[in-house]
N, C-alpha and C. Protein backbone atom coordinates (compact mmCIF):
# COMPACT_ATOMS: atom_id res chain seq x y z
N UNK A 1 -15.68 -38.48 36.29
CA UNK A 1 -15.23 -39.73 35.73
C UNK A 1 -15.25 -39.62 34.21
N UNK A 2 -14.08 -39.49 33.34
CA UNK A 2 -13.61 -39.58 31.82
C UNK A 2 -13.24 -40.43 31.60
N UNK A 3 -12.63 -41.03 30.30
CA UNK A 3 -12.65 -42.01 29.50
C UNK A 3 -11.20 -42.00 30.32
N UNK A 4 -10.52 -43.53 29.98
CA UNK A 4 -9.27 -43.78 30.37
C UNK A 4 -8.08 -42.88 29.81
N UNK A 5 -6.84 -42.31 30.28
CA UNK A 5 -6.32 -41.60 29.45
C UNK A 5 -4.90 -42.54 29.22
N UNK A 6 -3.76 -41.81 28.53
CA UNK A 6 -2.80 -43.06 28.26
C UNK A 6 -1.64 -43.63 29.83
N UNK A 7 -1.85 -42.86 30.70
CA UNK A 7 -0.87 -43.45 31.84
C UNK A 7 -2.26 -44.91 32.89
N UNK A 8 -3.08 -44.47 32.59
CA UNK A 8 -4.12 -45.42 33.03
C UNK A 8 -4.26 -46.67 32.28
N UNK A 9 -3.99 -46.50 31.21
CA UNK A 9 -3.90 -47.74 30.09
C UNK A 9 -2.64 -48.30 30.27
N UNK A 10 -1.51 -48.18 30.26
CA UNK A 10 -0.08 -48.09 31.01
C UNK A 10 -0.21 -48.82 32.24
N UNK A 11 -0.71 -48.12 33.03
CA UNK A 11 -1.10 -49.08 34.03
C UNK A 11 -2.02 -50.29 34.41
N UNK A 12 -2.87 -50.49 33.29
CA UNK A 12 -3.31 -51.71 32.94
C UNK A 12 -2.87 -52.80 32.90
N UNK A 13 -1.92 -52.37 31.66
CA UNK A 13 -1.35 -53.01 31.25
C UNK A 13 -0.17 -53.85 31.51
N UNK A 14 0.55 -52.88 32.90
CA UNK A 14 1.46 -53.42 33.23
C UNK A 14 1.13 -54.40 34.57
N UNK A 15 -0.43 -54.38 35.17
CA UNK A 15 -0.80 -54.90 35.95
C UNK A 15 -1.44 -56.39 35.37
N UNK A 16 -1.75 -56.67 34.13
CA UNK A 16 -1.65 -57.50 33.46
C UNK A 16 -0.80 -58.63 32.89
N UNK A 17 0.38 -57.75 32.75
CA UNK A 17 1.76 -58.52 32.63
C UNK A 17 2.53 -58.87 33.84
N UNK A 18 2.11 -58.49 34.62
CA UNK A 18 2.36 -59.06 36.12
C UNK A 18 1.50 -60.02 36.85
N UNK A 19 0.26 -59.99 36.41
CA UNK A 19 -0.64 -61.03 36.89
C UNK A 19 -0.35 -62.27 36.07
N UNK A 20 -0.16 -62.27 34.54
CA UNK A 20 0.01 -63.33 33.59
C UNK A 20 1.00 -63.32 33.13
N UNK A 21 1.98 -62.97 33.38
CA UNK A 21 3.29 -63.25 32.35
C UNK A 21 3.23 -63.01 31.13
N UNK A 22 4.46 -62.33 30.85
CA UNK A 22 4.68 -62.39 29.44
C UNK A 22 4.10 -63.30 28.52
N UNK A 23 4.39 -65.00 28.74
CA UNK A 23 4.17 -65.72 28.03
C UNK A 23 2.56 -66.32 27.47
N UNK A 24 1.92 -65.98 28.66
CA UNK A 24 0.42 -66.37 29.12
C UNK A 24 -0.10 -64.94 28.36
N UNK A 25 0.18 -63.80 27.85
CA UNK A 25 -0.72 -62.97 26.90
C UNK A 25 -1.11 -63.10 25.74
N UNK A 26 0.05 -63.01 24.89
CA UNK A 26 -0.52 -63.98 23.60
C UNK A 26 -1.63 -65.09 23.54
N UNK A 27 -1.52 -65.68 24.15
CA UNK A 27 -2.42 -67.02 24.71
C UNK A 27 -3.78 -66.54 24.71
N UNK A 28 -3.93 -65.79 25.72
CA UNK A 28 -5.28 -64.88 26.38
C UNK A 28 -5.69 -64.13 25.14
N UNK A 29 -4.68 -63.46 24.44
CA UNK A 29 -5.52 -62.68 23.04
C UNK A 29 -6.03 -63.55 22.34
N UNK A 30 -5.06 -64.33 21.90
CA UNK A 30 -5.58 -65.32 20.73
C UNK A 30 -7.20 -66.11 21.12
N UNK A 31 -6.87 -66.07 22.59
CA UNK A 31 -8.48 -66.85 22.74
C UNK A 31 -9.57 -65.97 22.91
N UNK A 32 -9.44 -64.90 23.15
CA UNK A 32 -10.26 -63.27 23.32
C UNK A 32 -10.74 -63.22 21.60
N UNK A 33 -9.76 -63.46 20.82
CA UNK A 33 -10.10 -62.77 19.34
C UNK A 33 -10.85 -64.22 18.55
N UNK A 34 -10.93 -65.46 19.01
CA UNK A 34 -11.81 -66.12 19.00
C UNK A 34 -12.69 -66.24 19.37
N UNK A 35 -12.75 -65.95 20.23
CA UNK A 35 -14.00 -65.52 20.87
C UNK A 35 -15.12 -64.57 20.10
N UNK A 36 -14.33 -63.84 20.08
CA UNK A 36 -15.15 -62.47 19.07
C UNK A 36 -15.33 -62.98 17.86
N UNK A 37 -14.70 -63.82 17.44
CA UNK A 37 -14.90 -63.87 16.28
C UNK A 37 -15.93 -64.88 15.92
N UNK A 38 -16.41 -65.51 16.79
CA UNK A 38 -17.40 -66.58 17.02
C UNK A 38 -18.60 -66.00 17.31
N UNK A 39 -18.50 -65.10 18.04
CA UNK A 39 -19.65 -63.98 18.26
C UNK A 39 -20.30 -63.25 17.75
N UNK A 40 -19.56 -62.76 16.79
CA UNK A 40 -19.68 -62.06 15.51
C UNK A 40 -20.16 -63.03 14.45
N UNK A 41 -19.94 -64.13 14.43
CA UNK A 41 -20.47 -64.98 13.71
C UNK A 41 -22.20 -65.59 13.58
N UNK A 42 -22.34 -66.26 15.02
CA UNK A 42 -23.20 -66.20 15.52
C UNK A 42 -24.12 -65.30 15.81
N UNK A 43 -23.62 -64.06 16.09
CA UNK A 43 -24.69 -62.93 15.62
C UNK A 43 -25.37 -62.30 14.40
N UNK A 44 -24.09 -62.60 13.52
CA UNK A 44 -24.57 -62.82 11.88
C UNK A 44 -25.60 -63.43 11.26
N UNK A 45 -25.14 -65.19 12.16
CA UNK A 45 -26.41 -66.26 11.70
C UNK A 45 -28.19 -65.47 12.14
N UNK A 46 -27.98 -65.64 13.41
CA UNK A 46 -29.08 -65.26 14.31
C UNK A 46 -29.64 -63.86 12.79
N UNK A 47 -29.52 -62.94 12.76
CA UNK A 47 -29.68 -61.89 12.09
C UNK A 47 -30.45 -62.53 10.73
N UNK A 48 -29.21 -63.21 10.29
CA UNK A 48 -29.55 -63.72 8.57
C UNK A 48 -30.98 -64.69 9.15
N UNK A 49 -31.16 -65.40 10.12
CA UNK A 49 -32.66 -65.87 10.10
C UNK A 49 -33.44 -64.97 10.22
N UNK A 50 -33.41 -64.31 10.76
CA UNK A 50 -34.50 -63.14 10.98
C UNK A 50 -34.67 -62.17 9.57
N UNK A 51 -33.64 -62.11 8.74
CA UNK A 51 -33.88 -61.37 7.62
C UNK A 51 -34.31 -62.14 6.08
N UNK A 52 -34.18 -63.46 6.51
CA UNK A 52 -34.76 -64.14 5.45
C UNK A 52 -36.23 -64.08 5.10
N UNK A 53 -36.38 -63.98 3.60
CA UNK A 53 -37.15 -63.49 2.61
C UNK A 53 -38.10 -65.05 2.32
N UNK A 54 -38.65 -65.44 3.12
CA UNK A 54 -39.89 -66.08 3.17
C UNK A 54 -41.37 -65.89 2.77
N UNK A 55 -41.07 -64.59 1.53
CA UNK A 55 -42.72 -64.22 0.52
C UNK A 55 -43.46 -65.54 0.02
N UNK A 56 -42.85 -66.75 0.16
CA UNK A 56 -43.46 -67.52 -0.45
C UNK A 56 -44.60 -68.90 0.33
N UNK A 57 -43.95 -68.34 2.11
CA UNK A 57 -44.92 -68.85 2.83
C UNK A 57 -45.77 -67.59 3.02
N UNK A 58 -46.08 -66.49 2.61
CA UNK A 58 -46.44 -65.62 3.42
C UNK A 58 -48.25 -65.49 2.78
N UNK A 59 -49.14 -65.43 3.41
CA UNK A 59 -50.43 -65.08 2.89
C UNK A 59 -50.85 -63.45 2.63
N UNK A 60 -50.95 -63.35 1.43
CA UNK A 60 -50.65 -62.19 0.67
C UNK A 60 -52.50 -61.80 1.00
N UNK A 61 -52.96 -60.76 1.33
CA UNK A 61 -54.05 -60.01 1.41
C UNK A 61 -55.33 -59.94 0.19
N UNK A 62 -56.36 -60.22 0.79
CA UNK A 62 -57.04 -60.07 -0.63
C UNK A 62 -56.76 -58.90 -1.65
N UNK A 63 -56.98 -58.71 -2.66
CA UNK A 63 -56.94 -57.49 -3.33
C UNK A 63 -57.82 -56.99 -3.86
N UNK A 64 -57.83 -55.60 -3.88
CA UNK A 64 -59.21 -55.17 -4.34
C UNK A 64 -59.28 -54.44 -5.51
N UNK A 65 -60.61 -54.35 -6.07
CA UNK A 65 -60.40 -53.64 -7.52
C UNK A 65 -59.99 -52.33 -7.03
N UNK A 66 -59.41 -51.70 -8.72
CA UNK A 66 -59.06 -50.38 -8.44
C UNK A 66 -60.07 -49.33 -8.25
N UNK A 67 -60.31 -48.20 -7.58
CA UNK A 67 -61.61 -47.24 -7.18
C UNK A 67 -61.36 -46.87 -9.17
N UNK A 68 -62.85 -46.88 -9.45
CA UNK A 68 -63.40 -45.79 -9.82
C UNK A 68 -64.03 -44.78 -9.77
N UNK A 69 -64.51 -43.77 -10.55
CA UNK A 69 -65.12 -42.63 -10.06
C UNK A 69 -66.54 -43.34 -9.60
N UNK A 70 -67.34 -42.24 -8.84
CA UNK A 70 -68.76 -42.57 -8.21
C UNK A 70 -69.61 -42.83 -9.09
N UNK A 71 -70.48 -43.93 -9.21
CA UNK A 71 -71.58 -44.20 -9.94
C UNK A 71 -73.23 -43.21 -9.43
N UNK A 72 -73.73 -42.62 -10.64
CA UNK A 72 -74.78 -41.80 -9.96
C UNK A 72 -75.86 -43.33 -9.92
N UNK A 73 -76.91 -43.02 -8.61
CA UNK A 73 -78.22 -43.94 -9.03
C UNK A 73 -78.54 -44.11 -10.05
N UNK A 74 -79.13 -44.69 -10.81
CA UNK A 74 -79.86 -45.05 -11.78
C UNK A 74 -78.98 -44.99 -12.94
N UNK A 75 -77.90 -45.06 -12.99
CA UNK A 75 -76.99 -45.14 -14.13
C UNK A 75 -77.30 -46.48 -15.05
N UNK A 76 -76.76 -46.79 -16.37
CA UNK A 76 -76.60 -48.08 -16.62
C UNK A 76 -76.00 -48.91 -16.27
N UNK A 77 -74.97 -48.69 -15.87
CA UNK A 77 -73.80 -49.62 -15.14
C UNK A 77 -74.48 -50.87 -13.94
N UNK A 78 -74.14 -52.08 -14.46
CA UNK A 78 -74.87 -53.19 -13.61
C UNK A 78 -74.35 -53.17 -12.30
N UNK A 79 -74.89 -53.10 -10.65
CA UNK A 79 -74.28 -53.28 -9.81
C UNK A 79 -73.73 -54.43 -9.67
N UNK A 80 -72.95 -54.76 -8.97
CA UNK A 80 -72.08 -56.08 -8.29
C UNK A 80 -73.40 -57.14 -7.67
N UNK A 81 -73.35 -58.20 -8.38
CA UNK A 81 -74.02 -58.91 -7.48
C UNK A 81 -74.10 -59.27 -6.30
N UNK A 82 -75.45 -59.43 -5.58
CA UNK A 82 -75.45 -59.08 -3.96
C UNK A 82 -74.95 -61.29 -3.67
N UNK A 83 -75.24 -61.47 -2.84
CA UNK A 83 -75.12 -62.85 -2.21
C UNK A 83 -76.59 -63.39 -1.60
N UNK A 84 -76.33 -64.31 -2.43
CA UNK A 84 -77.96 -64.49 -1.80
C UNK A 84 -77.90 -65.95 -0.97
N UNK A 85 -78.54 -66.18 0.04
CA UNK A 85 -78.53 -67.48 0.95
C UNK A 85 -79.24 -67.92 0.08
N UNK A 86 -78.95 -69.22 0.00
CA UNK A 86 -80.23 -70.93 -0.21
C UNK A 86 -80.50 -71.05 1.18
N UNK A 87 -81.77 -71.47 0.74
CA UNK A 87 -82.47 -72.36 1.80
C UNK A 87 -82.32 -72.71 2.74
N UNK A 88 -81.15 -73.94 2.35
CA UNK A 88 -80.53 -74.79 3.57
C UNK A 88 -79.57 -74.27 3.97
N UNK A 89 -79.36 -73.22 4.05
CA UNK A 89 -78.22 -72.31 5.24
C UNK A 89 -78.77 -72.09 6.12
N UNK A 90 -80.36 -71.97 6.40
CA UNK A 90 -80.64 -71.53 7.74
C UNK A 90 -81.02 -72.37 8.61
């Protein structure tokens, strides 16, 4: 089984113009290529929601300082203050 070749298309076609008349094809395209073209449309929309650029609802990650090199023990450098509970937290 291969792709259609041109006496098969031929014969499509002429089984087409016998089912619908001459006059009734035009008709049938014109509403076929509306079709598509509505489809194509609508698949556009659908898409463009999904690709919209909404950074401004978006919750952006804490950030952290940049690494520096390793601090040896006992350096001068003040550590980060720890967190200390009050009282009435427990």
């Amino acid at each position: 089984m291969g792709s259609l070749g041109p006496f098969e298309l031929v014969l499509i076609f002429l089984a087409i113009l016998l089912i619908f008349g001459a006059k009734r094809i035009p008709e049938i395209a014109r509403g076929l290529g509306k079709g598509i073209k509505e489809f194509k449309s609508a698949t556009r929309e659908i898409s463009n929601e999904f690709n919209v650029d909404d950074s401004s609802n978006r919750i952006d990650p804490p950030r952290q300082a940049p690494h520096s090199a390793p601090r040896e023990p006992g350096s001068s450098q003040q550590e980060s203050p720890t967190r200390q509970e009050s009282p009435s937290q427990h």
